[in-house]
Protein backbone atom coordinates (compact mmCIF):
# COMPACT_ATOMS: atom_id res chain seq x y z
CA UNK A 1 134.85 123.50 84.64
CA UNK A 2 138.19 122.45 85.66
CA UNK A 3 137.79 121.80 89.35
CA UNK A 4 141.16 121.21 91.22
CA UNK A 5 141.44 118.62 93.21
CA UNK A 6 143.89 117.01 95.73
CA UNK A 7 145.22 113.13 94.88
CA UNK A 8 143.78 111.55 98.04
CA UNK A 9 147.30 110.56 98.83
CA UNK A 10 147.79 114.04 100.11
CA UNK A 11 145.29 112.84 103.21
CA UNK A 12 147.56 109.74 104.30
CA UNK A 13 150.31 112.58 105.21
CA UNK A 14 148.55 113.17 108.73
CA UNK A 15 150.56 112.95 111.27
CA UNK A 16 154.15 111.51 109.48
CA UNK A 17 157.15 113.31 109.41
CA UNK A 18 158.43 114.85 106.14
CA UNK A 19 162.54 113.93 104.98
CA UNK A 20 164.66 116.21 102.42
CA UNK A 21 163.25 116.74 99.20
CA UNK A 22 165.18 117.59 95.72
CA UNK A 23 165.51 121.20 94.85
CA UNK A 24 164.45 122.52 91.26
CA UNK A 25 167.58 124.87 91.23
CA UNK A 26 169.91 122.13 92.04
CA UNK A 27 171.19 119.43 91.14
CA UNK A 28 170.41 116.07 93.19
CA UNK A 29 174.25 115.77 94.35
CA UNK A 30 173.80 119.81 95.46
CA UNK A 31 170.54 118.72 97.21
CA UNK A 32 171.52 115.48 98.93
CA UNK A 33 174.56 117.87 100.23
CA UNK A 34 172.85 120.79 101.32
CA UNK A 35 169.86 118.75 102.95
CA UNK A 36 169.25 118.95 106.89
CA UNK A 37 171.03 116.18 108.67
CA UNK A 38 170.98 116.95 111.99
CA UNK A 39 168.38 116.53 114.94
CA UNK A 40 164.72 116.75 113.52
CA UNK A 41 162.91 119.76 114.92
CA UNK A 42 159.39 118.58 115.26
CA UNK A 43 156.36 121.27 113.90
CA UNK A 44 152.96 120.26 113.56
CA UNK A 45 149.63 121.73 111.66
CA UNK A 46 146.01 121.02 112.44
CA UNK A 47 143.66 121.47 109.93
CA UNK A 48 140.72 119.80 107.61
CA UNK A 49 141.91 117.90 104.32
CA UNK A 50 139.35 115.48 103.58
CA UNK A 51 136.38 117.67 104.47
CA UNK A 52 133.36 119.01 103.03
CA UNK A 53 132.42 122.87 103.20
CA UNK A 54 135.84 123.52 105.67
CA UNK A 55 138.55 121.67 103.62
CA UNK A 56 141.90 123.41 103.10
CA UNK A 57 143.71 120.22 101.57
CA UNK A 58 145.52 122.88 99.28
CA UNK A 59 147.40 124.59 102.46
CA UNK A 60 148.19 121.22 103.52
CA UNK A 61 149.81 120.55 100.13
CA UNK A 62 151.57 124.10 100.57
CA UNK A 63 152.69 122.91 104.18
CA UNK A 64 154.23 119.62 102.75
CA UNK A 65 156.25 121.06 99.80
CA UNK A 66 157.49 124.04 102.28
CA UNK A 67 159.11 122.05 104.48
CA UNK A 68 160.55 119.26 101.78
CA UNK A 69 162.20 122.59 100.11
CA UNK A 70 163.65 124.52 103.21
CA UNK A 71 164.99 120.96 104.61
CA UNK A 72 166.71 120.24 100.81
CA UNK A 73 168.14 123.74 101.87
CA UNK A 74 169.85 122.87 105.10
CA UNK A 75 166.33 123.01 107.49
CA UNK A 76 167.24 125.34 110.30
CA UNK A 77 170.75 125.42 111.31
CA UNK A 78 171.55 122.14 110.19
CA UNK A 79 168.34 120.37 111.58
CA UNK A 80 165.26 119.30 109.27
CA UNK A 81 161.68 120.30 110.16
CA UNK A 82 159.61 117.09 110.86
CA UNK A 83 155.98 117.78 110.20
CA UNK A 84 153.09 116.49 112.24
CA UNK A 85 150.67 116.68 110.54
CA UNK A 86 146.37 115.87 111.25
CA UNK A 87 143.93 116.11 109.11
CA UNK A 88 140.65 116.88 111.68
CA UNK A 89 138.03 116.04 108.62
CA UNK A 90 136.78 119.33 109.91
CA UNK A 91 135.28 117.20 113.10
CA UNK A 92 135.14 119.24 116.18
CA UNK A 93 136.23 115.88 118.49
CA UNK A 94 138.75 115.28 115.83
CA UNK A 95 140.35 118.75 116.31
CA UNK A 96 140.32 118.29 119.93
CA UNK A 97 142.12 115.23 119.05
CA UNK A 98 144.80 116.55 117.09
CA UNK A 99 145.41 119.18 119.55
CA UNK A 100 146.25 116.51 122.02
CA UNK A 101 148.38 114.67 119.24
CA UNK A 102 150.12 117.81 119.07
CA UNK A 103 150.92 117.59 123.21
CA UNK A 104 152.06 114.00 122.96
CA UNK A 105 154.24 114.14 119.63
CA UNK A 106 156.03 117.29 121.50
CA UNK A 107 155.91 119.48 118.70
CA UNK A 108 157.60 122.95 118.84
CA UNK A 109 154.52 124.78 117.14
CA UNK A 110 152.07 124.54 114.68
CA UNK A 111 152.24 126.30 111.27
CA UNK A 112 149.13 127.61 109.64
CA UNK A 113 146.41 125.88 111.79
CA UNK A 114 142.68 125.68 110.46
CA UNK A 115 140.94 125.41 113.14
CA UNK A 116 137.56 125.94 113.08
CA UNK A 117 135.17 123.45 114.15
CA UNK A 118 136.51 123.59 118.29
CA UNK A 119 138.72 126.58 118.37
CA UNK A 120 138.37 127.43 121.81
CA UNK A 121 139.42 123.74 122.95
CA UNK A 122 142.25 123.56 120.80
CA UNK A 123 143.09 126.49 121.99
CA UNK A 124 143.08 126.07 125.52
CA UNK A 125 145.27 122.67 124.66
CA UNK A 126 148.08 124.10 123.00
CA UNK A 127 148.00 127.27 125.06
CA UNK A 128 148.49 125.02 128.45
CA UNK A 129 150.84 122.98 127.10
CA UNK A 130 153.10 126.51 126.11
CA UNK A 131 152.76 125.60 122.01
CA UNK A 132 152.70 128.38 119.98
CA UNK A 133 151.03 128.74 116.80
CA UNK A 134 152.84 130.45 113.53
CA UNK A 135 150.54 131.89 111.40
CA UNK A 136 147.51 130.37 111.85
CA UNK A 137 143.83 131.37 110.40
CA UNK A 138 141.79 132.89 113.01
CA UNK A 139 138.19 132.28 112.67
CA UNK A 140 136.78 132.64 115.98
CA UNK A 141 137.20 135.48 119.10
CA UNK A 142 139.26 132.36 121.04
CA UNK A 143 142.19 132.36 118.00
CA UNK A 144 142.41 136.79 118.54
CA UNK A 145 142.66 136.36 122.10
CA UNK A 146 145.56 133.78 122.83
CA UNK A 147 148.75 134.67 123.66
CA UNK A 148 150.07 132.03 121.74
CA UNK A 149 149.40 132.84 118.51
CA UNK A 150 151.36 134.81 116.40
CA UNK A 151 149.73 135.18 112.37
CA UNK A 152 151.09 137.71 110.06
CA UNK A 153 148.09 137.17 107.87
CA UNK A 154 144.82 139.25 108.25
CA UNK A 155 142.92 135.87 107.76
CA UNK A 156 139.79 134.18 106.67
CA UNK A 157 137.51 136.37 108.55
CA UNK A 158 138.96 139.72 108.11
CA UNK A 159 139.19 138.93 104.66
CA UNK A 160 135.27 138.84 105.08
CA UNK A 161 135.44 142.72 106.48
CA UNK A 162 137.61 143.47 103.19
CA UNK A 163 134.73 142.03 100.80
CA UNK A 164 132.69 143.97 102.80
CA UNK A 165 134.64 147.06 102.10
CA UNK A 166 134.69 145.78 98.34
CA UNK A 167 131.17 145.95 98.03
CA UNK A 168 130.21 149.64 99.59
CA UNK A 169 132.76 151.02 97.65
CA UNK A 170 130.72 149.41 94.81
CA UNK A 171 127.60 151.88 95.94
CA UNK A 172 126.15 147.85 97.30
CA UNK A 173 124.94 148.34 100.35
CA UNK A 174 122.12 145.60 100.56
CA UNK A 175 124.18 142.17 100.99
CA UNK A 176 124.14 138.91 101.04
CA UNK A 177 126.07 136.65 103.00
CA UNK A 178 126.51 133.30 101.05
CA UNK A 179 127.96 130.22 104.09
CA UNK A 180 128.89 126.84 104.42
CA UNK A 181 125.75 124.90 105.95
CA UNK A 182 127.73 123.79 109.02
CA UNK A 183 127.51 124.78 112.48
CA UNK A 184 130.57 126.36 112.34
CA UNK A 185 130.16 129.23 109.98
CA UNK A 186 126.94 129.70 111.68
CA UNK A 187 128.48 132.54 113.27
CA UNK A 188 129.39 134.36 110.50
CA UNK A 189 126.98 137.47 110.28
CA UNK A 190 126.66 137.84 114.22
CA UNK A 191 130.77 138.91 113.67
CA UNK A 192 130.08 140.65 110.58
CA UNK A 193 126.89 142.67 110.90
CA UNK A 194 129.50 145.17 113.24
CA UNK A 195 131.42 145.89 110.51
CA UNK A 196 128.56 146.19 107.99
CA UNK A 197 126.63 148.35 109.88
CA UNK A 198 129.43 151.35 110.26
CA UNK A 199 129.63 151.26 106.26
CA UNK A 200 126.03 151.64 106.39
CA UNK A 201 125.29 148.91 104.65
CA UNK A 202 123.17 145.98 106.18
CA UNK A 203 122.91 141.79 105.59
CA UNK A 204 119.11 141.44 103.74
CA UNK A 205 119.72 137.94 103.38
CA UNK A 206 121.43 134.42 105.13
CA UNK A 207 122.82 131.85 102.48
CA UNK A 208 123.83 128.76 103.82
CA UNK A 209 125.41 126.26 101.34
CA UNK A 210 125.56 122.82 102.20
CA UNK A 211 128.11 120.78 100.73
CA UNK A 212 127.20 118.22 98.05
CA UNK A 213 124.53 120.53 96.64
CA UNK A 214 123.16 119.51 92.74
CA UNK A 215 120.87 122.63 92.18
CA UNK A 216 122.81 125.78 93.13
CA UNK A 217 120.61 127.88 90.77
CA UNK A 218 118.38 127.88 94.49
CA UNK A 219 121.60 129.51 96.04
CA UNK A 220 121.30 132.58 93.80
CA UNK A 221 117.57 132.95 93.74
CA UNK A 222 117.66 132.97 97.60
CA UNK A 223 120.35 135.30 97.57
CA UNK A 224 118.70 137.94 95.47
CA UNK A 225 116.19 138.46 97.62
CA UNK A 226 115.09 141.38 99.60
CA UNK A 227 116.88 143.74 96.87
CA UNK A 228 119.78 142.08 97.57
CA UNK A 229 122.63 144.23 95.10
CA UNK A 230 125.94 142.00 96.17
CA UNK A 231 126.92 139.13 97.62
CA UNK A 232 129.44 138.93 100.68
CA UNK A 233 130.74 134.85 99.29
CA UNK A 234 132.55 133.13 102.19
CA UNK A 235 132.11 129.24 100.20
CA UNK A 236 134.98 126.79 100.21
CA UNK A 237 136.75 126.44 96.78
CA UNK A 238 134.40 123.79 95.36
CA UNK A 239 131.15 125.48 96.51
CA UNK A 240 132.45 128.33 95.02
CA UNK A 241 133.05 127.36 91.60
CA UNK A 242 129.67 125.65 91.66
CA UNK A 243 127.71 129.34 92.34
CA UNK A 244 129.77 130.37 90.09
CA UNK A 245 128.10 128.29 87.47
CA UNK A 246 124.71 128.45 88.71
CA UNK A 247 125.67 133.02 88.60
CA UNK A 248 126.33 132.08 84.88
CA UNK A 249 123.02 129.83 84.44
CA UNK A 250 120.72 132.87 86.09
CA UNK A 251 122.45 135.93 84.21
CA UNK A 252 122.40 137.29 88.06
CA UNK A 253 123.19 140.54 88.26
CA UNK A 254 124.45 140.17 91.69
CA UNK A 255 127.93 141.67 92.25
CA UNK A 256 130.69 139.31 94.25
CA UNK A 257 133.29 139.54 96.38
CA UNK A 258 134.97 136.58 97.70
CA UNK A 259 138.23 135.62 98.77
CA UNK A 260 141.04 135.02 96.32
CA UNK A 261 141.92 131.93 97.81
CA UNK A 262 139.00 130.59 96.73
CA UNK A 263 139.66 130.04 93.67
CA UNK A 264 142.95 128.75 91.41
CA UNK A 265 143.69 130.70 88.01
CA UNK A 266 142.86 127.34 86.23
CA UNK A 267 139.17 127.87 87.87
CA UNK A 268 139.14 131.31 86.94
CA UNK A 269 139.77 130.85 83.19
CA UNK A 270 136.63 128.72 83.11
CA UNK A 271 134.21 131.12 84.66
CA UNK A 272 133.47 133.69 82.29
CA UNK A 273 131.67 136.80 83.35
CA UNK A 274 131.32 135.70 87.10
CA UNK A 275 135.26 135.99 87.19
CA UNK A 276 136.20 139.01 85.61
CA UNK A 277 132.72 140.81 87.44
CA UNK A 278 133.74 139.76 91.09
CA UNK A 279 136.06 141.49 93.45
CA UNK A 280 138.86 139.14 95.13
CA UNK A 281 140.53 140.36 98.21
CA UNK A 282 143.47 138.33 100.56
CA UNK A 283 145.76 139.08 102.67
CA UNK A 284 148.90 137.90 100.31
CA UNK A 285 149.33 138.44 96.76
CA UNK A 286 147.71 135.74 94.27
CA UNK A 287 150.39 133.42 92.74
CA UNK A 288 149.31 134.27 89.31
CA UNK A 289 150.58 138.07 90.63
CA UNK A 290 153.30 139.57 88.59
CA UNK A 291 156.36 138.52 89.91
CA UNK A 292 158.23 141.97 89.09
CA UNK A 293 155.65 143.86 91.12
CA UNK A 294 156.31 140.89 93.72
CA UNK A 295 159.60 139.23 93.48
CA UNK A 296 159.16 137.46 96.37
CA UNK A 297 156.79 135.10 94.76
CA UNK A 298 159.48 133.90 92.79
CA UNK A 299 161.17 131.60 95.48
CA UNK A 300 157.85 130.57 96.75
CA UNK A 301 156.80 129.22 93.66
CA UNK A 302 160.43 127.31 92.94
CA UNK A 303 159.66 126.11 96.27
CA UNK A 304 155.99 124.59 94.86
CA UNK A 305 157.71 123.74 91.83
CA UNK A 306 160.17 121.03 93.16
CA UNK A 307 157.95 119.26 94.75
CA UNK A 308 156.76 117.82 91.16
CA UNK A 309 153.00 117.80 92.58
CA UNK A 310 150.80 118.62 89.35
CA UNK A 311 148.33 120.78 91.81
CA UNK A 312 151.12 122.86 93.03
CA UNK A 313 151.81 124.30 89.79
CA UNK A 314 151.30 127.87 89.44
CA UNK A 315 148.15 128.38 87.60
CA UNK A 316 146.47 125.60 90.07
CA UNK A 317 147.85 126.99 93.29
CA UNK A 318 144.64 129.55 95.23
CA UNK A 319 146.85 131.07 97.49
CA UNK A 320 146.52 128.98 100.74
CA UNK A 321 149.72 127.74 99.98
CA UNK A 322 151.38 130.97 100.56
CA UNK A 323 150.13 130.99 104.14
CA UNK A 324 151.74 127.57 104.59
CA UNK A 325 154.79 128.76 103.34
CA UNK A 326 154.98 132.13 104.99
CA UNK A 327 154.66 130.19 108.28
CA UNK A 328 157.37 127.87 107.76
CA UNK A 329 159.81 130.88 106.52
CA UNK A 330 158.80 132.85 109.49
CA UNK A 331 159.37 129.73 111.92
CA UNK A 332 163.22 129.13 110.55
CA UNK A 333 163.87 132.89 110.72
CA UNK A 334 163.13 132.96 114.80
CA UNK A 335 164.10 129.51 115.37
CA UNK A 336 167.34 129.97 113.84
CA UNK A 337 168.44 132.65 116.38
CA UNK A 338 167.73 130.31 119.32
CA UNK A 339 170.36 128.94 120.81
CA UNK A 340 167.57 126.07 121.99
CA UNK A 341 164.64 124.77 120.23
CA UNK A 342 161.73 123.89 121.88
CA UNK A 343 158.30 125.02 122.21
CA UNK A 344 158.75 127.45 125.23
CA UNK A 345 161.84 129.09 123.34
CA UNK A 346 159.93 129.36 119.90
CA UNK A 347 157.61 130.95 121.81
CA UNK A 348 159.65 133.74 123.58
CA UNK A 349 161.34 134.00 120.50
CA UNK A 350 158.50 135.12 118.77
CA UNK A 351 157.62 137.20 121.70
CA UNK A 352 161.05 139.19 121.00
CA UNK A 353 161.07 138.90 117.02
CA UNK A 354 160.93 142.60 115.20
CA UNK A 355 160.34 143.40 111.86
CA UNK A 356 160.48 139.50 109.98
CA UNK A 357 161.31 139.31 106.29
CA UNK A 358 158.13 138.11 104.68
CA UNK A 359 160.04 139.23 101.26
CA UNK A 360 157.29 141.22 100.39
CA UNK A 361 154.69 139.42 100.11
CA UNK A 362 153.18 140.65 103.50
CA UNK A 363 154.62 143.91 105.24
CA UNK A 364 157.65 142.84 107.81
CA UNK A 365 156.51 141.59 110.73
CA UNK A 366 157.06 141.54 114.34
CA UNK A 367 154.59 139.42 116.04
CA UNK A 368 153.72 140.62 119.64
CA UNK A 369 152.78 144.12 118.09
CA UNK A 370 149.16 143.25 118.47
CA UNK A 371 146.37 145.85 118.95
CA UNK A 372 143.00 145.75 119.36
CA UNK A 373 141.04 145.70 115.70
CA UNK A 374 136.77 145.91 116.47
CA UNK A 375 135.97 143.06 118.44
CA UNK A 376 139.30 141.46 118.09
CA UNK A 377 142.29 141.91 120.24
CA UNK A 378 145.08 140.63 119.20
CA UNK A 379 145.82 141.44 115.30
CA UNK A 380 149.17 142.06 114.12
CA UNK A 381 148.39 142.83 110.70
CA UNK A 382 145.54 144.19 109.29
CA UNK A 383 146.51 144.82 105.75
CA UNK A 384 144.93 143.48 102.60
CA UNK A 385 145.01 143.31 98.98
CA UNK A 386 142.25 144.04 96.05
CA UNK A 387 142.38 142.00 93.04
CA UNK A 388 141.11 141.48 89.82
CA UNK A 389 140.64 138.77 87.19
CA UNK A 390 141.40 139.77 83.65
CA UNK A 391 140.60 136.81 82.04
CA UNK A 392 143.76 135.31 82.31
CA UNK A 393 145.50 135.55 85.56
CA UNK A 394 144.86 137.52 88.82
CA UNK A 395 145.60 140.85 89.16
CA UNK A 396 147.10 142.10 92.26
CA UNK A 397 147.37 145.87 93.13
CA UNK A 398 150.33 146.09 95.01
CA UNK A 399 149.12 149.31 97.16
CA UNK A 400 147.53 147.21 100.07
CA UNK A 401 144.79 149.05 101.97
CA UNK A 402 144.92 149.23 105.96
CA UNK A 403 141.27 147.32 107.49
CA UNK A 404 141.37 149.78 110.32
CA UNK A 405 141.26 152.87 108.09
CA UNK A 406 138.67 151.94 105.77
């Protein structure tokens, strides 16, 4: 199995600041003109890298190239985007810390934040000190609540409702709920049963995964207890491919439903029946999507593509990276109408944006249009897309189905 992994250099980019990068469409004389020059605007993201069972090294990769290509494109007006960036190890003292880093280094916001382990501190830190967040990952009831963040993404845990969804429609209404064995995702059916209940469908059994398993044959077994029909998988990337294996071992005849992002189309052409049987959901189209059904991947992965990194090419990119890049497009579209650019600005600017090109990869987006969605109260898009693996790349339908409706 071809398991993707992130050069451990990728780590020692915590907290330094990122110059102009080459461009693939360009030349380098074009790119050494057209880079950012000016005053560096200072952004910063929080999130786990070298982590077990949380680690979303692959969005940090995605951050990194982002920024190298819109600064080889002139940054925002003229000035260069200088990421902060801090790899929390998925710690919850670390993430406390980075908050705080965040506060001291005077960033302007953070892009794409992971925050799980202490999301209600770092929350209260960068709220206090007026940061905003750009499209962050909620994961907790403190991330839907703030009034500083703004996410055009439906997110990790809604994309949990969507599998849900995936499944009943299925006729699988006895579930499993497959977990990372930290304290963290502890919480996971308490916020889910809600949802699973009004499909009338109910959790029979409580997987929880720790990281650095051997045997994940036990995994299965445990899951297909209690008549157990499909499996609700919220695993990490590695953990992930692993059950997959151990599904193939078994012959389960569980059905899946899992996140797209968990998995890259290299991992996908290596996993047999357990890949072309499961249902993949996300909030933004995979990047082996066709690019005539979404032309706005096309820039995105030019973007990945310059920055000569062997796991940001296309068929071992899971998605993540689109969130990363989303974010930083997003941030030079507001920040680029301010006539000042700091963190109180970027945030009233965000207050005021309407209707943000996200070039179709997510609707438009104007981020203080925030309703309540269940149990969460601030969601500014709930819309999500159903894929499918056809043994060769992922296929996206481009008709994305509304979470509140379903």
């Amino acid at each position: 199995m071809k398991l993707k992994t992130l050069a451990p250099a990728i780590a020692a980019l915590a907290t330094v600041g990122l110059v102009a990068s080459g461009c693939s469409n360009d030349s380098s004389a074009d790119a050494a003109e057209n880079a950012a020059t000016g005053d560096p605007i200072k952004v910063g993201q929080i999130l786990a890298i070298e982590a077990g069972g949380v680690s979303v090294a692959s969005q940090a990769a995605g951050m990194t190239a982002s920024i190298q290509a819109l600064n080889s494109r002139g940054g925002v007006s003229g000035r260069p985007l200088e990421l902060i960036q801090c790899d929390s190890m998925g710690d919850p003292n670390k993430e406390v810390d980075c908050a705080n880093d965040m506060v001291g280094k005077g960033v302007t916001a953070t892009l794409a934040d992971f925050t799980p382990a202490s999301p209600e501190a770092v929350s209260q830190i960068l709220a206090a000190a007026g940061i905003p967040r750009i499209g962050m990952n909620p994961m907790n009831i403190a991330d839907f609540t703030a009034a500083n963040v703004f996410t055009p993404f439906a997110g990790s845990l809604l994309t949990l409702y969507a599998n849900v969804d995936a499944l009943v429609a299925q006729g699988k209404t006895k579930l499993s709920l497959m977990r990372p064995d930290v304290p963290v995702a502890a919480m996971l059916s308490q916020m889910l049963t809600p949802a699973v209940k009004a499909k009338g469908a109910e959790i029979v059994n409580e997987v929880a995964v720790g990281a650095g398993a051997t045997d994940y044959t036990q995994f299965i077994a445990a899951a297909e207890r209690n008549g157990a029909q499909g499996v609700i998988m919220a695993l990490p990337a590695t953990e992930a491919n692993q059950m997959a294996d151990a599904f193939e071992q078994l012959g389960s005849k569980l059905g899946f439903a899992l996140a797209a992002t968990g998995f890259t189309q290299a991992d996908l052409q290596d996993l047999g029946t357990f890949a072309t049987s499961s249902i993949y959901t996300s909030p933004v189209p995979a990047p082996s999507s066709s690019t005539d059904q979404f032309p706005g991947l096309v820039p995105f992965l030019d973007d990945m593509s310059a920055s000569g990194e062997e796991n940001l090419e296309r068929a071992n990119l899971n998605g993540t990276e689109i969130f990363s890049w989303l974010s930083v497009r997003a941030f030079g579209e507001v920040a680029q109408t301010l006539d000042t650019i700091d963190a109180s600005a970027v945030m009233q600017g965000f207050q005021n944006a309407t209707d943000i090109d996200m070039l179709g990869l997510v609707p438009a987006w104007t981020p203080n249009a925030v309703e309540p969605f269940g149990i969460f109260q601030r969601v500014s898009n709930s819309m999500m897309y159903r894929m499918t693996f056809d043994g060769d790349v992922v296929v996206t339908d481009p008709n994305m189905f509304d979470l509140r409706t379903r």
